[in-house]
C-alpha atoms as a PDB file:
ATOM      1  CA  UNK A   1      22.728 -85.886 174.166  1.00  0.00           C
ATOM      2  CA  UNK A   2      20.686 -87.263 176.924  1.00  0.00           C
ATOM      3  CA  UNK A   3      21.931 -86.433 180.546  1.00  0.00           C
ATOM      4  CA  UNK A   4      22.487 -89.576 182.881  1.00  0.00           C
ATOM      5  CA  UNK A   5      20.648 -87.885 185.644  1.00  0.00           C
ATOM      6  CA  UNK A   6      18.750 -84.710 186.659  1.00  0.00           C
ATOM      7  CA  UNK A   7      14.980 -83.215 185.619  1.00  0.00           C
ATOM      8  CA  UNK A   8      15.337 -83.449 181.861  1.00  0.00           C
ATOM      9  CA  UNK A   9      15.945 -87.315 182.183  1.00  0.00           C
ATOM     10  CA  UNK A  10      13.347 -87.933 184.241  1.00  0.00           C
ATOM     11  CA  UNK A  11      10.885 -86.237 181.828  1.00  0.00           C
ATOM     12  CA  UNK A  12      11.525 -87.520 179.144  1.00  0.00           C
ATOM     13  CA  UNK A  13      12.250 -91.326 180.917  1.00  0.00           C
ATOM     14  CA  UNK A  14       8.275 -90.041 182.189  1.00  0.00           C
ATOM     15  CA  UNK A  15       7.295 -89.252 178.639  1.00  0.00           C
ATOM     16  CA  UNK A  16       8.144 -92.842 176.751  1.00  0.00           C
ATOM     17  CA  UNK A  17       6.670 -94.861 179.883  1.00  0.00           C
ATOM     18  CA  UNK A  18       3.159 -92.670 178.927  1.00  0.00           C
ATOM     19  CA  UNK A  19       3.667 -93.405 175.562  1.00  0.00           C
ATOM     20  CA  UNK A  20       3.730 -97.055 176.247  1.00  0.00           C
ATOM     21  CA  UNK A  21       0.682 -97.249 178.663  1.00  0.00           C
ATOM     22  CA  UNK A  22      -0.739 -95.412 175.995  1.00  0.00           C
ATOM     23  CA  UNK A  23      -0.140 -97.799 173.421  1.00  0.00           C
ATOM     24  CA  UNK A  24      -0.745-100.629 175.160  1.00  0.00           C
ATOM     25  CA  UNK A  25      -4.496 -98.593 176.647  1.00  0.00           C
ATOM     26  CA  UNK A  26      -5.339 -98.077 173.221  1.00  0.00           C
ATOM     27  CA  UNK A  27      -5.377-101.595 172.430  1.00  0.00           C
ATOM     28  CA  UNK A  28      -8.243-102.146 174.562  1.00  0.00           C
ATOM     29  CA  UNK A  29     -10.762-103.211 171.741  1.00  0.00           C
ATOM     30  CA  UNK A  30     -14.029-105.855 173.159  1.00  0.00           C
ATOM     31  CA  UNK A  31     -13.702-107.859 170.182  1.00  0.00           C
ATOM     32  CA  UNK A  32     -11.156-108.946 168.911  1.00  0.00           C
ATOM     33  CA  UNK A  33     -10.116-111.813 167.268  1.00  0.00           C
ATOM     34  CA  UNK A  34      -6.543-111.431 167.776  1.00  0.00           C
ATOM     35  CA  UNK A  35      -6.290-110.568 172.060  1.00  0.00           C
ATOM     36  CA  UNK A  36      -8.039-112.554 174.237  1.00  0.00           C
ATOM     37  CA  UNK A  37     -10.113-110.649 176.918  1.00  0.00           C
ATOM     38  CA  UNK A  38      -7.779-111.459 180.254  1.00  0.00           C
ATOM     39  CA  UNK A  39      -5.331-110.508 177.912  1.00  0.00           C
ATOM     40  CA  UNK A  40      -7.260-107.135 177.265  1.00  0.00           C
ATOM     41  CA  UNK A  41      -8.067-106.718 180.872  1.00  0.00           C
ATOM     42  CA  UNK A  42      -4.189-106.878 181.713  1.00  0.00           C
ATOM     43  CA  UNK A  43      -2.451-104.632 179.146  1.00  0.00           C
ATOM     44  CA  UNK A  44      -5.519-102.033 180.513  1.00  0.00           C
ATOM     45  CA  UNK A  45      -4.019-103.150 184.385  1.00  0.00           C
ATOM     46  CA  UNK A  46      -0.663-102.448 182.970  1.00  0.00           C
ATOM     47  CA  UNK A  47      -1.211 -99.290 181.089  1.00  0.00           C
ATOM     48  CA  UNK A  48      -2.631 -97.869 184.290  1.00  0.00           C
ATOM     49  CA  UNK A  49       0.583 -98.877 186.578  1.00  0.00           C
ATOM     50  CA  UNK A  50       2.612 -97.475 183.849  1.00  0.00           C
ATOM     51  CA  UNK A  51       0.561 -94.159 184.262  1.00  0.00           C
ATOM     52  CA  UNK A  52       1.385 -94.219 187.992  1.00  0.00           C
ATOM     53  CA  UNK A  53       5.054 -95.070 187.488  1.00  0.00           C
ATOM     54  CA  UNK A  54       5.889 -92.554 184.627  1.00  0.00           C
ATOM     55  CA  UNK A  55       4.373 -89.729 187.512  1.00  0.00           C
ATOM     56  CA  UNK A  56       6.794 -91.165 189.919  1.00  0.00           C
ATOM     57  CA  UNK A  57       9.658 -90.366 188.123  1.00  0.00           C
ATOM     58  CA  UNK A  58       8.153 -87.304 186.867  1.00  0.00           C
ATOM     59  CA  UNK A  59       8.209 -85.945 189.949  1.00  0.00           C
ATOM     60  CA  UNK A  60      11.596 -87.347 191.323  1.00  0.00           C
ATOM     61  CA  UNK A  61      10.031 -89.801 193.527  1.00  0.00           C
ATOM     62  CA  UNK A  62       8.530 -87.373 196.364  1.00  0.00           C
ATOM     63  CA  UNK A  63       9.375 -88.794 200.258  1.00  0.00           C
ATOM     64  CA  UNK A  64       6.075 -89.432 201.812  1.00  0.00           C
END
């Protein structure tokens, strides 16, 4: 069971937003047929806000 709160939640919430930005990074292919190329150049803008989101939580979102 998955706790509501705490460190192991945030991990592993951390953990499935990097495995999203990494799925949608990985689709960053220069030609293809299927994605058009602002639509490449935003899933890559995406993937990397996803990256800096995921480290948020990761890290309980530090006070600056």
């Amino acid at each position: 069971m998955i706790p509501h709160t705490g460190w192991l939640r945030r991990q592993l919430e951390s953990a499935l937003i990097l495995l999203a930005a990494w799925i949608i990074g990985g689709r960053n292919v220069t030609r293809s047929g299927v994605v058009s190329r602002r639509d490449n150049n935003d899933m890559y803008a995406m993937a990397e806000k996803l990256e800096d989101i995921a480290e948020r939580i990761a890290d309980g979102y530090p006070k600056p």
